[in-house]
Protein backbone atom coordinates (compact mmCIF):
# COMPACT_ATOMS: atom_id res chain seq x y z
CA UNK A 1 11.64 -7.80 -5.00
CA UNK A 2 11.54 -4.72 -7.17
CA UNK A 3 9.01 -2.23 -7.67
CA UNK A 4 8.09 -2.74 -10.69
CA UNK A 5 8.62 -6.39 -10.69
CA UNK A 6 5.89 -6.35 -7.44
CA UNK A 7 3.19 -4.47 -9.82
CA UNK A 8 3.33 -7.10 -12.31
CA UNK A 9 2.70 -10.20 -10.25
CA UNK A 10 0.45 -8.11 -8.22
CA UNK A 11 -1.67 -7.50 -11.38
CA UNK A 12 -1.20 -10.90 -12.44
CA UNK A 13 -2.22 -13.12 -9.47
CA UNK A 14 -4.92 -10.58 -8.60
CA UNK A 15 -6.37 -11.27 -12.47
CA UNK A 16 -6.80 -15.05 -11.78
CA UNK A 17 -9.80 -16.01 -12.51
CA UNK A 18 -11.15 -19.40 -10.38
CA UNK A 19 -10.31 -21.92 -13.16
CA UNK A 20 -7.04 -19.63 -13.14
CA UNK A 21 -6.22 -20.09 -9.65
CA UNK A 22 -7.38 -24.34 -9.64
CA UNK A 23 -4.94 -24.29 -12.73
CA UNK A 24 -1.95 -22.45 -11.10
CA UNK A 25 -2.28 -24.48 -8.00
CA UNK A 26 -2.62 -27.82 -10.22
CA UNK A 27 0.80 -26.59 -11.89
CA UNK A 28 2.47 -25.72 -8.44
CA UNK A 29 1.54 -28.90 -6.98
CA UNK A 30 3.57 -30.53 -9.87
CA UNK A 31 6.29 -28.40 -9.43
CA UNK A 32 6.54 -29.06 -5.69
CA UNK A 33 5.70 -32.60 -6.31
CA UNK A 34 8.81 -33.19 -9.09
CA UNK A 35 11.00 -31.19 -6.58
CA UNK A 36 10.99 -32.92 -3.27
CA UNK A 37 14.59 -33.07 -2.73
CA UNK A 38 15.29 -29.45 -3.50
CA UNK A 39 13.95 -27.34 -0.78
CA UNK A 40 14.34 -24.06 -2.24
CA UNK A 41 12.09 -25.30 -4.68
CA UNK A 42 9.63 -26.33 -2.54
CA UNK A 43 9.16 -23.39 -1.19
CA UNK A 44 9.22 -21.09 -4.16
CA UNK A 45 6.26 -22.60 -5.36
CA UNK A 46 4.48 -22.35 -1.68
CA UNK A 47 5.01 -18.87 -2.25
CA UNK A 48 3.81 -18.60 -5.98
CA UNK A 49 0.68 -20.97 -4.22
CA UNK A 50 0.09 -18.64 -1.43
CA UNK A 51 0.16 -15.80 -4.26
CA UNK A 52 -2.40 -17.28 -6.48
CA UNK A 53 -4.97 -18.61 -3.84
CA UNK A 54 -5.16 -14.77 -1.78
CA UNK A 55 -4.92 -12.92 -5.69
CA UNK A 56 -2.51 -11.33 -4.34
CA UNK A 57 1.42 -10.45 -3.85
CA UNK A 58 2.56 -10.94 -0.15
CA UNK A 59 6.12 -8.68 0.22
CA UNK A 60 8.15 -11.56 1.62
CA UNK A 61 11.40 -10.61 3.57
CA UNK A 62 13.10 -12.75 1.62
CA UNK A 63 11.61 -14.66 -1.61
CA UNK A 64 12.48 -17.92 -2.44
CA UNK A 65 13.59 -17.12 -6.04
CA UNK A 66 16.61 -15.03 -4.43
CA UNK A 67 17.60 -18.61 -2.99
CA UNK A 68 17.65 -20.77 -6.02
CA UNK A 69 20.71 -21.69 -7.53
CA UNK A 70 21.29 -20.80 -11.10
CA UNK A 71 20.45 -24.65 -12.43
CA UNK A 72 17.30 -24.11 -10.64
CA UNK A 73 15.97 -20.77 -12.04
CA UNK A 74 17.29 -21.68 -15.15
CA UNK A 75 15.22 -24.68 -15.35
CA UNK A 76 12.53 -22.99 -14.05
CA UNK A 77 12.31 -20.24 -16.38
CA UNK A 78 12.70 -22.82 -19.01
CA UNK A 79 9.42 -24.76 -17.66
CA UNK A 80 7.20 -21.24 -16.99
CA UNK A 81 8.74 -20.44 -20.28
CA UNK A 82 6.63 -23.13 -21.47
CA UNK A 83 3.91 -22.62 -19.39
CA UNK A 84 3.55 -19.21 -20.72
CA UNK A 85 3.69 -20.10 -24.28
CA UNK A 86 1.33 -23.39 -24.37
CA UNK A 87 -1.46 -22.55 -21.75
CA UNK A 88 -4.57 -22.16 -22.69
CA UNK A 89 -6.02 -19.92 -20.29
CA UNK A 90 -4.57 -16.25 -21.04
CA UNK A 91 -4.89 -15.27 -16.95
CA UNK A 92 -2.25 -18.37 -16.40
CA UNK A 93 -0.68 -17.38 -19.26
CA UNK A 94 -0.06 -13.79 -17.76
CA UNK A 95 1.14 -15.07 -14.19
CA UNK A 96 3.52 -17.61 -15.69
CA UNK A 97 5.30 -14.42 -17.40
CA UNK A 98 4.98 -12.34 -14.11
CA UNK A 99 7.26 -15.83 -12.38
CA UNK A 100 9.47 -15.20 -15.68
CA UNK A 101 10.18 -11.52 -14.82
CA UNK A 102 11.00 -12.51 -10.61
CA UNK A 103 13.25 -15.26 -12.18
CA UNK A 104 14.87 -13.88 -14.97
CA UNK A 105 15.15 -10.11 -12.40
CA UNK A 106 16.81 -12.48 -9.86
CA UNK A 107 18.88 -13.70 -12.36
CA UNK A 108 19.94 -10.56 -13.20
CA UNK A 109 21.00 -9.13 -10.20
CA UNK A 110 18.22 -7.16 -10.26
CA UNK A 111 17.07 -7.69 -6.79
């Protein structure tokens, strides 16, 4: 994960607020709910989870993001995308934009 990628969600999941975090893990559960099939999935939002509930950004040997084919991160940048832009608390908000930048840095190449 970059540096500066790793400031951001740092800032972001440590900025939850409770009905933050109960929101982000209602939105996770979703997202591992619609994905059963797709393991990468799965565990890219255990990770986000994990992120949220400890307000803070674990350095992980090996993210799940960087294993996510491009359908996947498309779609999911599509679906924080709209996360970002319709929820109504700003600290979700915020963290849906920090999993925008891992996504759309992984996308990149940027990792």
């Amino acid at each position: 994960m970059a540096d500066h990628h790793s400031a951001y969600l740092e800032r972001a999941v440590a900025a939850l607020t409770p009905e933050g975090t109960a929101r982000v893990d209602e939105l996770l559960a979703q997202l591992a709910q619609s994905a059963r099939t797709h393991e990468w999935l799965i565990r890219f939002a255990t990770a986000r989870k994990a992120e949220a509930d400890s307000h803070h950004a674990p350095h992980l040997e090996a993210d799940p993001a960087e294993m996510l084919s491009e359908d996947e991160r498309n779609e999911l940048i599509r679906s924080f995308m709209v996360i970002r832009d319709t929820e109504a608390l700003d600290d979700v908000a915020d963290w849906a934009n920090a999993v925008i930048a891992l996504l759309t840095e992984q996308e990149e190449g940027l990792f």
